[in-house]
PDB file of N, CA and C in Angstrom:
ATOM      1  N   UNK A   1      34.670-124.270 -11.027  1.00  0.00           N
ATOM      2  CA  UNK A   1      34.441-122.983 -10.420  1.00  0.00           C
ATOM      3  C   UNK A   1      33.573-122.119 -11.345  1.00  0.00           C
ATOM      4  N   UNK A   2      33.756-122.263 -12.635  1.00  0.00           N
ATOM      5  CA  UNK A   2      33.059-121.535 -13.534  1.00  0.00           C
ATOM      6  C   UNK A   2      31.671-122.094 -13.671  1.00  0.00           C
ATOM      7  N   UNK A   3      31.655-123.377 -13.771  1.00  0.00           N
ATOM      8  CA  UNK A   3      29.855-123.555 -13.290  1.00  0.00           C
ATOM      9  C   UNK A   3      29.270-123.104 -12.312  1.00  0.00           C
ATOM     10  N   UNK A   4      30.050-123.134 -11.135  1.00  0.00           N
ATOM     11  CA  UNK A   4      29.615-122.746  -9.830  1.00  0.00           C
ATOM     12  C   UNK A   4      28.995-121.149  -9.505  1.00  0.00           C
ATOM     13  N   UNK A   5      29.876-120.395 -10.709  1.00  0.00           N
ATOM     14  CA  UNK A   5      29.233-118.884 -10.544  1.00  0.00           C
ATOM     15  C   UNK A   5      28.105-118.837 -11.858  1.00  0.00           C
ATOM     16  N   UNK A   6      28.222-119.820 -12.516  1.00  0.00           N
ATOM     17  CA  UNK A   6      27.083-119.565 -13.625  1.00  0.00           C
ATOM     18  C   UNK A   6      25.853-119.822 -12.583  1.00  0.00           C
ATOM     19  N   UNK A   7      25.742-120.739 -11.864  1.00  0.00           N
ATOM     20  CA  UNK A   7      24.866-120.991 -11.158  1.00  0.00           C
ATOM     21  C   UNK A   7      24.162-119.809 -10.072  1.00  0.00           C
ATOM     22  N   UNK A   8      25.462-119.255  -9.408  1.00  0.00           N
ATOM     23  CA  UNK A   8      24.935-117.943  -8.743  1.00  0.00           C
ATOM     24  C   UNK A   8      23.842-117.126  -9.576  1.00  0.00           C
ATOM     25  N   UNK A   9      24.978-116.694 -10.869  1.00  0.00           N
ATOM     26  CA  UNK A   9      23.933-115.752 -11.868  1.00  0.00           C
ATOM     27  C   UNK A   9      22.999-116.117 -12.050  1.00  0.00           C
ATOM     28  N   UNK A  10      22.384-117.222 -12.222  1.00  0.00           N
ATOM     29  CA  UNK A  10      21.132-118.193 -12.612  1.00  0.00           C
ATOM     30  C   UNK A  10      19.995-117.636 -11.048  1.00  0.00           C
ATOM     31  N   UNK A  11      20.380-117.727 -10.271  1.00  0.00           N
ATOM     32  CA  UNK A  11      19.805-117.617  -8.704  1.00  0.00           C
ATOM     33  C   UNK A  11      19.535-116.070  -8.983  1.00  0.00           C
ATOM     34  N   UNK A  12      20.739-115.298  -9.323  1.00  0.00           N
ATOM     35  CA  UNK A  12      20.287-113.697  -9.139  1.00  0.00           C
ATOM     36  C   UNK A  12      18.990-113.107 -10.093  1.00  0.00           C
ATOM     37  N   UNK A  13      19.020-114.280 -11.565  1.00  0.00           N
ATOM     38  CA  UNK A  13      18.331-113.579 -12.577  1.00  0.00           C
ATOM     39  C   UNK A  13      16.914-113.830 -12.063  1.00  0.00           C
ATOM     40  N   UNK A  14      16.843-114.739 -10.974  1.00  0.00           N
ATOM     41  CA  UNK A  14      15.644-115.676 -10.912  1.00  0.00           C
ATOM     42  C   UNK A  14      15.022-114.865  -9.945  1.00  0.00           C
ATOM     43  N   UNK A  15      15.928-114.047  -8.896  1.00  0.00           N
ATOM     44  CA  UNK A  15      15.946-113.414  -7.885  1.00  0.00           C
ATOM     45  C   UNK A  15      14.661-111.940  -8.359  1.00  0.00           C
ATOM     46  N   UNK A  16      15.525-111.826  -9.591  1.00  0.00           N
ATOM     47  CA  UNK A  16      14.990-110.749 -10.707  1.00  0.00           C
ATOM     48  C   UNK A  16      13.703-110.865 -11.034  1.00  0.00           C
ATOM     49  N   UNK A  17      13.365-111.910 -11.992  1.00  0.00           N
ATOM     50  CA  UNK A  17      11.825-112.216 -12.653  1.00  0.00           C
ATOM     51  C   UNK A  17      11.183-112.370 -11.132  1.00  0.00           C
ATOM     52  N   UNK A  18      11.180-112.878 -10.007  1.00  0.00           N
ATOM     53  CA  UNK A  18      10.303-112.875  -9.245  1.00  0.00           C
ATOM     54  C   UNK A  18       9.698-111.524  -8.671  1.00  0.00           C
ATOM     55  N   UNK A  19      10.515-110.740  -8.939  1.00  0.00           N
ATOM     56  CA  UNK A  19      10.311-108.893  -8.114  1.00  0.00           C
ATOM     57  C   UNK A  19       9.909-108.781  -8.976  1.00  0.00           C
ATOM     58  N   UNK A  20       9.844-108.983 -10.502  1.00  0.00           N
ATOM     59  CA  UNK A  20       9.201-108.156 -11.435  1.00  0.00           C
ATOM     60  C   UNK A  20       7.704-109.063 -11.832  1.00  0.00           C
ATOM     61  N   UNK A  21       7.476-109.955 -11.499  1.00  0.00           N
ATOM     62  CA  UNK A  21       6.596-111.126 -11.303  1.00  0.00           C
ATOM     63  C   UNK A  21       5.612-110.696 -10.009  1.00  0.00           C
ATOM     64  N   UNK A  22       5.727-110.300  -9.079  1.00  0.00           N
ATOM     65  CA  UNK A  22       5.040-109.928  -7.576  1.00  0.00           C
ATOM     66  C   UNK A  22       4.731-108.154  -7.875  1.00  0.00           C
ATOM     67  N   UNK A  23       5.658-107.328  -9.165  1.00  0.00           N
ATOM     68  CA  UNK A  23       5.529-105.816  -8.844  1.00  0.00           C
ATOM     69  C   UNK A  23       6.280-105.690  -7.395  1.00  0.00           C
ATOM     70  N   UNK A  24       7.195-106.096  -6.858  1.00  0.00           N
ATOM     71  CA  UNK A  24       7.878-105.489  -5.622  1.00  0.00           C
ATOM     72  C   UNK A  24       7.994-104.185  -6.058  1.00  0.00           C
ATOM     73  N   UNK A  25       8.387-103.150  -7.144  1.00  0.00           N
ATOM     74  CA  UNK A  25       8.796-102.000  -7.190  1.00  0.00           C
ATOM     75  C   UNK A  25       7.614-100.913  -6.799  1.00  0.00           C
ATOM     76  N   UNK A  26       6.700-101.749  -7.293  1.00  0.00           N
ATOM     77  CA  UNK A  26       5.207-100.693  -7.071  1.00  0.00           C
ATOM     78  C   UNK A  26       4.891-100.989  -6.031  1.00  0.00           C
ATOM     79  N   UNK A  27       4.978-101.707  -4.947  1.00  0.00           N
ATOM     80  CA  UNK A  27       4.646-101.867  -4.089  1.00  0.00           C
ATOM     81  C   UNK A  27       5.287-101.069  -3.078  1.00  0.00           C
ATOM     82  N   UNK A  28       6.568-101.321  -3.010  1.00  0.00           N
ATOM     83  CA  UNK A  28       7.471-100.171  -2.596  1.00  0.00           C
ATOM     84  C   UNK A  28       7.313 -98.844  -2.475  1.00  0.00           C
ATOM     85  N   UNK A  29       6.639 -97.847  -3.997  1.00  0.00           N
ATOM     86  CA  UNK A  29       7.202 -96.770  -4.501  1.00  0.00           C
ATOM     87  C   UNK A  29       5.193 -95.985  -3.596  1.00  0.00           C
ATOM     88  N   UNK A  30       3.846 -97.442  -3.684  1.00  0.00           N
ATOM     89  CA  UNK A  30       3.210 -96.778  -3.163  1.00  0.00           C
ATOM     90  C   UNK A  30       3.320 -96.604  -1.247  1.00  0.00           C
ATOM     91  N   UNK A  31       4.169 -98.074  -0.941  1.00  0.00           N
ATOM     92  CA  UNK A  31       4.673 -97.344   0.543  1.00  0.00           C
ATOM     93  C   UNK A  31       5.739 -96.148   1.010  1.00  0.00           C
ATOM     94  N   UNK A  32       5.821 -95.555  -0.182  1.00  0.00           N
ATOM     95  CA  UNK A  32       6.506 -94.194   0.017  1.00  0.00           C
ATOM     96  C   UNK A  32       7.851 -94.408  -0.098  1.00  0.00           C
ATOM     97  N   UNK A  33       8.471 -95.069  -0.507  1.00  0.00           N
ATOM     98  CA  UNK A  33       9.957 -95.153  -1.010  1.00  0.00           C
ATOM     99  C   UNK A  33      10.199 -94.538  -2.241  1.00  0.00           C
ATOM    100  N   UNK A  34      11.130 -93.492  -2.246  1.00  0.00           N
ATOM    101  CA  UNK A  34      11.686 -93.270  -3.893  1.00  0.00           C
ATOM    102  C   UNK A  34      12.020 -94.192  -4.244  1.00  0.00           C
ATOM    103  N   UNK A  35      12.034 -93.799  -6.204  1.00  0.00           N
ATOM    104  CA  UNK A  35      12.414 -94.913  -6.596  1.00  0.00           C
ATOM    105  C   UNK A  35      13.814 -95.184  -6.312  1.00  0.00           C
ATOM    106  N   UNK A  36      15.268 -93.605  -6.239  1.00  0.00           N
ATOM    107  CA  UNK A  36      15.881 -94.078  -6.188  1.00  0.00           C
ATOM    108  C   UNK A  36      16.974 -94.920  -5.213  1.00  0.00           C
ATOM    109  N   UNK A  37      15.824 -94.562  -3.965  1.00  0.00           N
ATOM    110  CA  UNK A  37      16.366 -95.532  -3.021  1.00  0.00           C
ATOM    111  C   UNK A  37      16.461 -97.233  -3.063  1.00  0.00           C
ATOM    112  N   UNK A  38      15.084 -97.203  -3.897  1.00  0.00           N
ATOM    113  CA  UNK A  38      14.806 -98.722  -4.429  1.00  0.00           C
ATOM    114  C   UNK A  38      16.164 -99.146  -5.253  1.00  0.00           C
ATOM    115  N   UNK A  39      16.523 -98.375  -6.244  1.00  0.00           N
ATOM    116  CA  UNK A  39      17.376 -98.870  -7.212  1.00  0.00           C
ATOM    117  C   UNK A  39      18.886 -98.793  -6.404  1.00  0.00           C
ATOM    118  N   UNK A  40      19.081 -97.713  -5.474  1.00  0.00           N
ATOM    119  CA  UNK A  40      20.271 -98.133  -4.736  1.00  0.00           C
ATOM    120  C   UNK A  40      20.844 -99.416  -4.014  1.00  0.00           C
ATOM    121  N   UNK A  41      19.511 -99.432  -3.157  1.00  0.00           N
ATOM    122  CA  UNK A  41      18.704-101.047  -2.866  1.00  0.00           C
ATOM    123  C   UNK A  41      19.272-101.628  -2.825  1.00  0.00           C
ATOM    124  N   UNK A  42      18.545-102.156  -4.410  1.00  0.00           N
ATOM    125  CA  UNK A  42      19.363-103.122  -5.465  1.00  0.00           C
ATOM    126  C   UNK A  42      20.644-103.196  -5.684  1.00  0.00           C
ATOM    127  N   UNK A  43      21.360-102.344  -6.151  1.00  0.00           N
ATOM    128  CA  UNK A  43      22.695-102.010  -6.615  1.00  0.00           C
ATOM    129  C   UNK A  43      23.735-102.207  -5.553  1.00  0.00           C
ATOM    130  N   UNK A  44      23.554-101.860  -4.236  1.00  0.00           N
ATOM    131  CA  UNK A  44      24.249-102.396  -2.914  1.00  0.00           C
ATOM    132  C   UNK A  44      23.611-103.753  -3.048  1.00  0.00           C
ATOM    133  N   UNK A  45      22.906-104.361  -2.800  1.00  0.00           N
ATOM    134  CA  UNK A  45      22.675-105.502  -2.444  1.00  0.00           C
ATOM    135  C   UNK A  45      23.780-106.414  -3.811  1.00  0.00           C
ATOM    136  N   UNK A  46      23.352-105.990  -4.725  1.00  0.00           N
ATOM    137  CA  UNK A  46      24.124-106.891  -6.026  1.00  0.00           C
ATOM    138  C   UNK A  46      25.404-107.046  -5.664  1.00  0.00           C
ATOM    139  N   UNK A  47      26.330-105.747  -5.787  1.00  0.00           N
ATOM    140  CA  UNK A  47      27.797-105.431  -4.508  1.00  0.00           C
ATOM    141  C   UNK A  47      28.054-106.449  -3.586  1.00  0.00           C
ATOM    142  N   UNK A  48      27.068-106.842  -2.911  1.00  0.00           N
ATOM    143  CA  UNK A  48      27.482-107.494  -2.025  1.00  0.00           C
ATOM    144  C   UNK A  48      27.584-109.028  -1.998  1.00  0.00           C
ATOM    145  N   UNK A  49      26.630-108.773  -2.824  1.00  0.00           N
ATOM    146  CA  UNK A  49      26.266-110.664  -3.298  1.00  0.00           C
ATOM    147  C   UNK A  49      27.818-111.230  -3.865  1.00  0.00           C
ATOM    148  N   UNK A  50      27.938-110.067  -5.178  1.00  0.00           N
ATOM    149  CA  UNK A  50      29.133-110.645  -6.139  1.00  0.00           C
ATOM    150  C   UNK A  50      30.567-109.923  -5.471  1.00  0.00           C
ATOM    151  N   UNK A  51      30.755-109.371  -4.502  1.00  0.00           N
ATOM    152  CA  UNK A  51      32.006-109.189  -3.400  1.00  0.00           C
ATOM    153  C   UNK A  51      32.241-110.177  -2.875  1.00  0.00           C
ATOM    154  N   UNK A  52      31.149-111.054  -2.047  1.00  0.00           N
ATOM    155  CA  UNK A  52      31.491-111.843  -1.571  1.00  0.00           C
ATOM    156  C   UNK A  52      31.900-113.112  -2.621  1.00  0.00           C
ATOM    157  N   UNK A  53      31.035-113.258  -3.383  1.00  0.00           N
ATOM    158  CA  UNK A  53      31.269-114.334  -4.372  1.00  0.00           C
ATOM    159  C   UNK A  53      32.677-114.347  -4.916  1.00  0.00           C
ATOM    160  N   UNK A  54      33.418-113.203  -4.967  1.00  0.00           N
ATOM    161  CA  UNK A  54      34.393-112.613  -5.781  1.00  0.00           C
ATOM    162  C   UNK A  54      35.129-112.977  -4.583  1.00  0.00           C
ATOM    163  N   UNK A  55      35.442-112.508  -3.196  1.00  0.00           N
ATOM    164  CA  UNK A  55      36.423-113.275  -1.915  1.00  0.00           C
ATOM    165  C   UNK A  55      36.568-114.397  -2.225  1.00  0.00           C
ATOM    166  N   UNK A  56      35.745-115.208  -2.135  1.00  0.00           N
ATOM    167  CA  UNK A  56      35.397-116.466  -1.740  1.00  0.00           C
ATOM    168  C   UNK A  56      36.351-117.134  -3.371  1.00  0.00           C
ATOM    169  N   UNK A  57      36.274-116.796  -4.545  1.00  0.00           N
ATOM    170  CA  UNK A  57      36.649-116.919  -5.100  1.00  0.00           C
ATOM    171  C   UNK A  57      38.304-116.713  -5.133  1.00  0.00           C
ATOM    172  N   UNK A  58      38.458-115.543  -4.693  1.00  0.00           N
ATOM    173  CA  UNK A  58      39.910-115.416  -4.747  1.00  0.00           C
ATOM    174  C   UNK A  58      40.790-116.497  -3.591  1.00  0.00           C
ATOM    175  N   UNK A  59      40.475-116.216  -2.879  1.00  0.00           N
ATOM    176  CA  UNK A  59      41.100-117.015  -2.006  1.00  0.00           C
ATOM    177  C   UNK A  59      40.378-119.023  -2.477  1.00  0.00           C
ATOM    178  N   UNK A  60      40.285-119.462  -3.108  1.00  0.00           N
ATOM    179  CA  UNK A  60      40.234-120.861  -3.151  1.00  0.00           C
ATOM    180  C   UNK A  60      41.066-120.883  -4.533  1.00  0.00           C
ATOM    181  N   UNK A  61      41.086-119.938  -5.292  1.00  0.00           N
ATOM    182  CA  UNK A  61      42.369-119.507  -6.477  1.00  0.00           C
ATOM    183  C   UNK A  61      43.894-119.368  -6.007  1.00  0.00           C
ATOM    184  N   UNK A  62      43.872-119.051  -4.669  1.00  0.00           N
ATOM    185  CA  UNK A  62      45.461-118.977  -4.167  1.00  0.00           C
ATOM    186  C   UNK A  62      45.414-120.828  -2.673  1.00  0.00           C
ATOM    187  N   UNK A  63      44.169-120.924  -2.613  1.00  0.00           N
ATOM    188  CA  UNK A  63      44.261-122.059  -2.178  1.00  0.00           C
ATOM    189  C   UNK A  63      44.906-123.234  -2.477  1.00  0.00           C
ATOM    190  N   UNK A  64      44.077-123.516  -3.989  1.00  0.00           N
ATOM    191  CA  UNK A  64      44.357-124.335  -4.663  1.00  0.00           C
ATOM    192  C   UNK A  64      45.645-123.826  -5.186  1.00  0.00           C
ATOM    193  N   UNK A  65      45.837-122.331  -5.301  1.00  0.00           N
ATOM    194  CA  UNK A  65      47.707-122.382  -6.188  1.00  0.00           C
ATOM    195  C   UNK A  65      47.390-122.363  -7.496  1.00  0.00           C
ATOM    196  N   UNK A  66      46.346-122.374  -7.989  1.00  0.00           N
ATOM    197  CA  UNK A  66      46.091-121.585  -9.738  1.00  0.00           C
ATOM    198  C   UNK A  66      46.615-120.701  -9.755  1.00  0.00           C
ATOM    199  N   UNK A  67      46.991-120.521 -11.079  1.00  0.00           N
ATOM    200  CA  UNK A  67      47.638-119.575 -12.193  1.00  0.00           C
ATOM    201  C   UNK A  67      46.717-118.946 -12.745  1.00  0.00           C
ATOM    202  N   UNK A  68      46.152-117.802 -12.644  1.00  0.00           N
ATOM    203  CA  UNK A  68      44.867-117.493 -13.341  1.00  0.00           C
ATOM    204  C   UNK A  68      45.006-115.981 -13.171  1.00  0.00           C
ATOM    205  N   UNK A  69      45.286-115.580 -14.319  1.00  0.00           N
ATOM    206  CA  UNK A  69      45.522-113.865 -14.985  1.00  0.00           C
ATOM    207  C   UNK A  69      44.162-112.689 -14.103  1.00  0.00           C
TER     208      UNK A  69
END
């Protein structure tokens, strides 16, 4: 399970260098978006990624019946 979310993070960071690789932010900020809508954006979207990751997690932790603090 712990590889399995290293792997997510690996996908998100990658998710990362490509927006900053293309300038998505400038591209954005000259179609008239604040920035800090951009960065909210982001910040909900992240929320949601690692919420779900985090469900999905809990429940295969009471699936399986681990003991895990």
């Amino acid at each position: 399970m712990a590889i399995a979310w290293m792997m997510v993070s690996d996908s998100q960071i990658q998710a990362i260098i490509r927006e900053r690789e293309r300038d998505v932010k400038h591209q954005i900020m000259i179609s008239g978006c604040s920035l800090t809508a951009y960065w909210m954006g982001n910040y909900i979207a992240d929320i949601i990624n690692q919420g779900l990751l985090s469900i999905i997690a809990i429940v295969s932790i009471h699936a399986f019946g681990l003991e895990i603090p």
